[in-house]
Protein backbone atom coordinates (compact mmCIF):
# COMPACT_ATOMS: atom_id res chain seq x y z
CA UNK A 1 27.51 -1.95 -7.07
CA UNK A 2 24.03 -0.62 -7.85
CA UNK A 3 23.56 2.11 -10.40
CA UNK A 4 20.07 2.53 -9.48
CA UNK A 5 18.64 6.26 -7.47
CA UNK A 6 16.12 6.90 -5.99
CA UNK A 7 14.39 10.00 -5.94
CA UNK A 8 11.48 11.17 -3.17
CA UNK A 9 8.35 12.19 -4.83
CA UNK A 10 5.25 13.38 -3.14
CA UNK A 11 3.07 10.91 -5.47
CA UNK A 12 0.43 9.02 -2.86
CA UNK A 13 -2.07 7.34 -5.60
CA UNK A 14 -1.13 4.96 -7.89
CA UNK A 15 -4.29 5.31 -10.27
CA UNK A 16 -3.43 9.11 -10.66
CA UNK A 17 0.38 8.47 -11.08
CA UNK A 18 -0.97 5.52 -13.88
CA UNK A 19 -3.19 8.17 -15.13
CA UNK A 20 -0.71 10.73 -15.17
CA UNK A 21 2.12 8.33 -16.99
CA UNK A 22 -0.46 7.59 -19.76
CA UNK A 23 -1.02 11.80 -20.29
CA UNK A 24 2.69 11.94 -20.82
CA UNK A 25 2.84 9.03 -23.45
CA UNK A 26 3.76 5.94 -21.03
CA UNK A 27 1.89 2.80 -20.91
CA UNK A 28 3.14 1.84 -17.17
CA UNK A 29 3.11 -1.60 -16.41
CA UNK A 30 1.43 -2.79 -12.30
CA UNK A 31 2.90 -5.26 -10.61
CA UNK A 32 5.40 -6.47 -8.48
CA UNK A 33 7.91 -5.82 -10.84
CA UNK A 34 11.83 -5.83 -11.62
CA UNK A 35 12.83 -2.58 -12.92
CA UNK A 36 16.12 -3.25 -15.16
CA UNK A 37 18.75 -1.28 -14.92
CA UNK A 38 22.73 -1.01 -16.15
CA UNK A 39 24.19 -4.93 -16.69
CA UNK A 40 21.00 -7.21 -15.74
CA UNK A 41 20.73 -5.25 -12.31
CA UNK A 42 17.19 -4.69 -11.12
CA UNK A 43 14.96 -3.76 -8.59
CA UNK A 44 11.34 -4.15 -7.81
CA UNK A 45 8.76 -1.18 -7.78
CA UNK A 46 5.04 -0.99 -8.24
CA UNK A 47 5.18 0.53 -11.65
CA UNK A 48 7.51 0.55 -14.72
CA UNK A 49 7.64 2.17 -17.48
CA UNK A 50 10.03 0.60 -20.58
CA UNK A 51 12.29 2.54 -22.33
CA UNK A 52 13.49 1.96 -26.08
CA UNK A 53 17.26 1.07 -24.44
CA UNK A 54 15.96 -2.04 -22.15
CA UNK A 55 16.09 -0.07 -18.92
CA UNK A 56 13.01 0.90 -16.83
CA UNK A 57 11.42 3.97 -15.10
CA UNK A 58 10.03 2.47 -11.97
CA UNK A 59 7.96 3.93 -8.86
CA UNK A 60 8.09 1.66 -6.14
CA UNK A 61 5.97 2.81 -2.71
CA UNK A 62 7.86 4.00 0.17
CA UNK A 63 6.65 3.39 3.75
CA UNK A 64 8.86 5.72 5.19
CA UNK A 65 7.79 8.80 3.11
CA UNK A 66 3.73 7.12 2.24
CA UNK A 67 4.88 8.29 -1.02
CA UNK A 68 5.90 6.53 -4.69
CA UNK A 69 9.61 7.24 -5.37
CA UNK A 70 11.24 6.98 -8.66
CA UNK A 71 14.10 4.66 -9.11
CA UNK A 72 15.92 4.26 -12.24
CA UNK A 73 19.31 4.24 -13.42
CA UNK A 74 19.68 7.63 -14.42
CA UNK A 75 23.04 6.80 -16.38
CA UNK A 76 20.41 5.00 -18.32
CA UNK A 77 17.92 7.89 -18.96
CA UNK A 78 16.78 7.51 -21.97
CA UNK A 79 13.49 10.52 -21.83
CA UNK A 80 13.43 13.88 -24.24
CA UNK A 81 13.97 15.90 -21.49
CA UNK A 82 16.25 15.42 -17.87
CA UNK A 83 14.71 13.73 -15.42
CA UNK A 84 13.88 16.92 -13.18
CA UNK A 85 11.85 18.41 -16.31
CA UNK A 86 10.07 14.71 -16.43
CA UNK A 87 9.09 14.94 -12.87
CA UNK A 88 7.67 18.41 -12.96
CA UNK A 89 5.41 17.61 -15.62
CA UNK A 90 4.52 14.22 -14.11
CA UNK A 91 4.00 16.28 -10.80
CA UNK A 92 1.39 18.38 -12.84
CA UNK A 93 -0.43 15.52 -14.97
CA UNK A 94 -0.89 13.88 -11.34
CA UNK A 95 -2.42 17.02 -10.00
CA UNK A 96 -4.73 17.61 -12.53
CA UNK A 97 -5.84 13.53 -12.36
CA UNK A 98 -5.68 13.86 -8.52
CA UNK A 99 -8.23 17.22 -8.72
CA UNK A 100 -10.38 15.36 -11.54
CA UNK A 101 -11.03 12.06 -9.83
CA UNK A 102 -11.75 14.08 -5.80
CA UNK A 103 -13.84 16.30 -8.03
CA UNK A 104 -15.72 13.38 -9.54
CA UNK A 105 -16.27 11.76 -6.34
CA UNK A 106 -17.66 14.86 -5.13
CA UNK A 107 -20.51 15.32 -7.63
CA UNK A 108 -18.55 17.95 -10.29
CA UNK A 109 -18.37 17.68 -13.84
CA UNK A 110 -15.85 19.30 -15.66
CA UNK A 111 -17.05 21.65 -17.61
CA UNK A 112 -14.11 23.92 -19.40
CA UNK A 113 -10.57 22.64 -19.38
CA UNK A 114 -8.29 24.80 -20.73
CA UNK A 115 -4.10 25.01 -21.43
CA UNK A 116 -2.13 28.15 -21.36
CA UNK A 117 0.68 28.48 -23.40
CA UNK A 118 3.39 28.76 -19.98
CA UNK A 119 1.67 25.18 -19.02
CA UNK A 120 -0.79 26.02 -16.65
CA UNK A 121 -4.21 24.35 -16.79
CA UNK A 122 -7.28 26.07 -16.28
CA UNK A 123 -10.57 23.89 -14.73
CA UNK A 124 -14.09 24.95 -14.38
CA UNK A 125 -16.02 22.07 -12.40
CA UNK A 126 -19.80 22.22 -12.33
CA UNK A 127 -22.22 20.31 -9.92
CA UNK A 128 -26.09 20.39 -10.30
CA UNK A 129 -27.54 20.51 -6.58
């Protein structure tokens, strides 16, 4: 019996989700890898992330949804805060990464970046025309 879930994410690019990962402290291995999980069980994802206990955070891509779900043995969860909190600021870090690199591509710089103390994050993009 598997003790893996799975939970749907709205996550579509895996160098913003990398990106993201890293802001939050994870060095997130690529790959066609096997994400361990309670007694030797795994299962493979796109991305893992290790945690001190020998189990893995993994985000494997979904077809279905065109989205990267998170599947880890939650049993196993092993992260300073639950994994709801984790995904909500995840969900942010990939924003920001997602707005920095579309901005990038378009031309803008950032030019002021700034963090409130409730979380939010401020931007001010610049482009010379």
């Amino acid at each position: 019996m598997s003790h893996f879930s799975t939970v749907k994410t709205e996550l579509r690019d895996l160098q913003s989700l990398r990106e993201a990962l890293a802001d939050l402290g994870h060095d997130a291995r690529q790959g066609e890898l096997q994400v361990n999980g309670y007694r030797g069980q795994t299962v493979v994802a796109q991305l893992a992330v290790s945690q001190a206990n020998g189990s893995d955070i993994g985000f494997r891509w979904s077809a279905e949804s065109g989205s990267y779900e998170l599947v880890a043995d939650l049993d196993l969860w092993q992260q300073p805060v639950p994994v709801e909190r984790f995904l909500a600021r995840l969900n942010q870090r990939y924003a920001l990464r997602s707005i920095l690199s579309a901005s990038a591509a378009e031309g803008f710089q950032v030019a002021e970046q700034s963090n409130s103390v409730d979380g939010t994050i401020e931007l001010v993009v610049t482009r010379w025309a």
